[in-house]
C-alpha atoms as a PDB file:
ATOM      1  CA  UNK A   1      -7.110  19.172-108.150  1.00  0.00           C
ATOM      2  CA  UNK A   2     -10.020  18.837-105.737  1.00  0.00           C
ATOM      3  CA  UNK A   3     -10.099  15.444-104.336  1.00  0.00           C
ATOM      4  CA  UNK A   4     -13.373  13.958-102.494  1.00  0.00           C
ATOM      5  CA  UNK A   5     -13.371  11.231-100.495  1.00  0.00           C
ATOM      6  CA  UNK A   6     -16.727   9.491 -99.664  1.00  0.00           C
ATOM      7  CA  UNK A   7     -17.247   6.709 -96.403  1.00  0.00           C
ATOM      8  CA  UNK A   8     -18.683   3.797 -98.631  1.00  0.00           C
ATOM      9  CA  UNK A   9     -21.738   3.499 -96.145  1.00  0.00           C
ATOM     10  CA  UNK A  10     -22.139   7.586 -97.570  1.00  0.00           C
ATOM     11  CA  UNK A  11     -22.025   8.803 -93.571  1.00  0.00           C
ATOM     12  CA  UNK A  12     -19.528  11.150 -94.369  1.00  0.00           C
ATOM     13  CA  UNK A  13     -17.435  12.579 -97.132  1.00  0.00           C
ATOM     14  CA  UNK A  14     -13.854  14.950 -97.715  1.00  0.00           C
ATOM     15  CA  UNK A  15     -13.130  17.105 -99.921  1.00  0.00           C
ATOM     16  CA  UNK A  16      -9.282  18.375-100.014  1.00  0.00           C
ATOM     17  CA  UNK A  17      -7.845  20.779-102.444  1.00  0.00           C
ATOM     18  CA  UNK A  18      -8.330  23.517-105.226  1.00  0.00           C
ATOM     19  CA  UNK A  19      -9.960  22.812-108.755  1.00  0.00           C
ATOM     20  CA  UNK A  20      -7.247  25.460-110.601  1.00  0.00           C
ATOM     21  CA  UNK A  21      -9.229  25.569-113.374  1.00  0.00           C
ATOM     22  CA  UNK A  22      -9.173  28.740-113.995  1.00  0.00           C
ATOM     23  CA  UNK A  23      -8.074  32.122-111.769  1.00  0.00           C
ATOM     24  CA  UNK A  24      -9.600  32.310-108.322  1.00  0.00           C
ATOM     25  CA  UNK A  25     -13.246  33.938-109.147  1.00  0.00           C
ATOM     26  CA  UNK A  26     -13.625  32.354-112.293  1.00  0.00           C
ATOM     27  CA  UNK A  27     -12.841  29.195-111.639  1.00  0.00           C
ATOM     28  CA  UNK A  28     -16.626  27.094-112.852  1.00  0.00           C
ATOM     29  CA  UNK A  29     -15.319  23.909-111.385  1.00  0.00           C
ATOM     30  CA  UNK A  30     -14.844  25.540-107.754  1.00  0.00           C
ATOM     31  CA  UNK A  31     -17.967  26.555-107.928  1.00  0.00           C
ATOM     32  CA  UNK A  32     -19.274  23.594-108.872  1.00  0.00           C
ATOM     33  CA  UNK A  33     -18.216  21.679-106.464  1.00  0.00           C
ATOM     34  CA  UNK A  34     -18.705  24.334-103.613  1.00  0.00           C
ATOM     35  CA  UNK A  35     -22.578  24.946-104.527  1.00  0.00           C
ATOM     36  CA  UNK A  36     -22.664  20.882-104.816  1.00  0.00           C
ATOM     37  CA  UNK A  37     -21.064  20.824-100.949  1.00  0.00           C
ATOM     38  CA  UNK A  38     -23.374  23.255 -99.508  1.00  0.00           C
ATOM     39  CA  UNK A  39     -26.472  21.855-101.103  1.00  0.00           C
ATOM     40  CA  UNK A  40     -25.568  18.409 -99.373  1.00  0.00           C
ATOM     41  CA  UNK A  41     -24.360  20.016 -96.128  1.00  0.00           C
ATOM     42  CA  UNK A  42     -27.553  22.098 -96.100  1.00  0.00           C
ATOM     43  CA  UNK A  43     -29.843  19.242 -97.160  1.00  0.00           C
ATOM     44  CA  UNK A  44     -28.488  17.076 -94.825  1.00  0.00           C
ATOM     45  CA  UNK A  45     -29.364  19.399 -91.696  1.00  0.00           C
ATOM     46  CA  UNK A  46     -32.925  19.956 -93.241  1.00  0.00           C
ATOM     47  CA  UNK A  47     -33.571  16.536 -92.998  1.00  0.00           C
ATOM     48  CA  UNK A  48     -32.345  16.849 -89.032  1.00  0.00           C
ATOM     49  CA  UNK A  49     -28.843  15.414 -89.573  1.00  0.00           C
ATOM     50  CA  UNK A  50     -26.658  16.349 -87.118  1.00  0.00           C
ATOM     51  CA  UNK A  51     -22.681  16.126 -88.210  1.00  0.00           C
ATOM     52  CA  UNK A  52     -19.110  16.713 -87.391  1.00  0.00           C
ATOM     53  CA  UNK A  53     -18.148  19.146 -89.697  1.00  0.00           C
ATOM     54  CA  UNK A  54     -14.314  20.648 -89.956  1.00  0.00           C
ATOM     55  CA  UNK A  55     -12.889  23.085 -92.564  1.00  0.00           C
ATOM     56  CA  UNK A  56      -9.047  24.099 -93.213  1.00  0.00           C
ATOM     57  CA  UNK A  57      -9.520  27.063 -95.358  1.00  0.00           C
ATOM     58  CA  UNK A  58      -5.594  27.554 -95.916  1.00  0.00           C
ATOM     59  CA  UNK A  59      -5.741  24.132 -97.006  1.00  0.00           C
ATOM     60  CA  UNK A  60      -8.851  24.039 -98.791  1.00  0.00           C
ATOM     61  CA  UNK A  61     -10.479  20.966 -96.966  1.00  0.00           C
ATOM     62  CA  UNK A  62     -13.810  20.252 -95.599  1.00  0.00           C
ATOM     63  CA  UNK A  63     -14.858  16.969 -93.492  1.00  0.00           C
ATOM     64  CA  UNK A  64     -18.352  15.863 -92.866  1.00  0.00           C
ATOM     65  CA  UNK A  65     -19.590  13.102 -90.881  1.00  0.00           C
ATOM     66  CA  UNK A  66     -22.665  12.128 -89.559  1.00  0.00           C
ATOM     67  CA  UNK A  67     -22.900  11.645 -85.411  1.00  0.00           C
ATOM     68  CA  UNK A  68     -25.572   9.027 -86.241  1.00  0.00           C
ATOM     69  CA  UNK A  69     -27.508   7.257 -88.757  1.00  0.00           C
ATOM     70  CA  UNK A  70     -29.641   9.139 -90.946  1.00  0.00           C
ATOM     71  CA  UNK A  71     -30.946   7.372 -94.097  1.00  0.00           C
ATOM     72  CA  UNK A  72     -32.244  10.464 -95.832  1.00  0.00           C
ATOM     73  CA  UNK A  73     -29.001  12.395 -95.239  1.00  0.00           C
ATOM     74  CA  UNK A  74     -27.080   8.948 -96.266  1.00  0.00           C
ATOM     75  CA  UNK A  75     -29.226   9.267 -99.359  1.00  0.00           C
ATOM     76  CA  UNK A  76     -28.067  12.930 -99.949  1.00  0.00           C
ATOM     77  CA  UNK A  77     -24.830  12.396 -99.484  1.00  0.00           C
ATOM     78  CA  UNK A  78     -25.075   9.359-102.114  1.00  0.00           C
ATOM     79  CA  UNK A  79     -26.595  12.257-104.747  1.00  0.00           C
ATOM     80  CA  UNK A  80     -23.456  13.936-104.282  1.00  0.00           C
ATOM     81  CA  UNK A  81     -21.151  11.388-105.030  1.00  0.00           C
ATOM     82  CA  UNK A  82     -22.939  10.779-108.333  1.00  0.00           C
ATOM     83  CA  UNK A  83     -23.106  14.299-108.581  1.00  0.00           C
ATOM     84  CA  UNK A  84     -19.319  15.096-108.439  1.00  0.00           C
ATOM     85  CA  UNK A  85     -18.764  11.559-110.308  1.00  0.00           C
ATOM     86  CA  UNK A  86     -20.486  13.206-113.625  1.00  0.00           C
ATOM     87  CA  UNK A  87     -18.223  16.576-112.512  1.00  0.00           C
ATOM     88  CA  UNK A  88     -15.540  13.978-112.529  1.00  0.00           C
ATOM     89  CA  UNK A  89     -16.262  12.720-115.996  1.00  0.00           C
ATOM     90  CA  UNK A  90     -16.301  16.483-117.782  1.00  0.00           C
ATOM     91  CA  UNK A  91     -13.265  17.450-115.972  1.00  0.00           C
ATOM     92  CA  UNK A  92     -11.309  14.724-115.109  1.00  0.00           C
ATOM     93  CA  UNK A  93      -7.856  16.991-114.373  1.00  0.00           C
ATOM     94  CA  UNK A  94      -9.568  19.009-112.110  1.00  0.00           C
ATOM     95  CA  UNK A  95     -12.170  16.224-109.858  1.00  0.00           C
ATOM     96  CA  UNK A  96     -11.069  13.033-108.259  1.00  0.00           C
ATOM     97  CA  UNK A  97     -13.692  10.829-106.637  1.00  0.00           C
ATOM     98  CA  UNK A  98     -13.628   7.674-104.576  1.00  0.00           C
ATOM     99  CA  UNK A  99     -15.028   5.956-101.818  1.00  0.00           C
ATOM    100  CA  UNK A 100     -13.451   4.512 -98.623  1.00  0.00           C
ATOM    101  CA  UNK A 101     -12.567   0.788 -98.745  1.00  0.00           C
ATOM    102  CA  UNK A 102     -13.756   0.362 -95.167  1.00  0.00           C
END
């Protein structure tokens, strides 16, 4: 299961684990989510974010935070949490979304 965590402010997000959906390559959830996570990431930087980003690839996890305020990137990263909430919704063994209770 791919879990995403989101900061409730939306400064920052995880994302931990592996859809397993279907075989590696054909997996349409993975890919989801990954195209999803590189639009925002991307985005983000357009609009001249500038973030701590980490990834585990062994462990399948990606962190992203924002060094400081940006309200367009906030916005984004808000998208994406709707985004992967609908994702959520269609495949609900596979996507688990929340936010941060601080």
């Amino acid at each position: 299961m791919i879990r995403a965590t989101f900061d409730r402010d939306f400064s920052g997000f995880t994302l931990s684990g592996h859809a397993g959906y279907a075989e590696a390559g054909e997996d349409i959830v993975c890919a989801a989510v990954s195209a999803m996570t590189n639009f925002a990431v991307n985005g983000a930087e357009a609009f001249g974010a500038e973030a701590e980003v980490s990834a585990e690839g062994e462990e399948a996890q990606v962190s992203y935070r924002l060094c400081k305020p940006c309200e367009e990137a906030s916005k984004l990263i808000s998208v994406f949490y709707e985004e992967l909430r609908q994702l959520q919704k269609q495949y609900p063994a596979y996507v688990r979304v929340q936010k941060n209770s601080k």
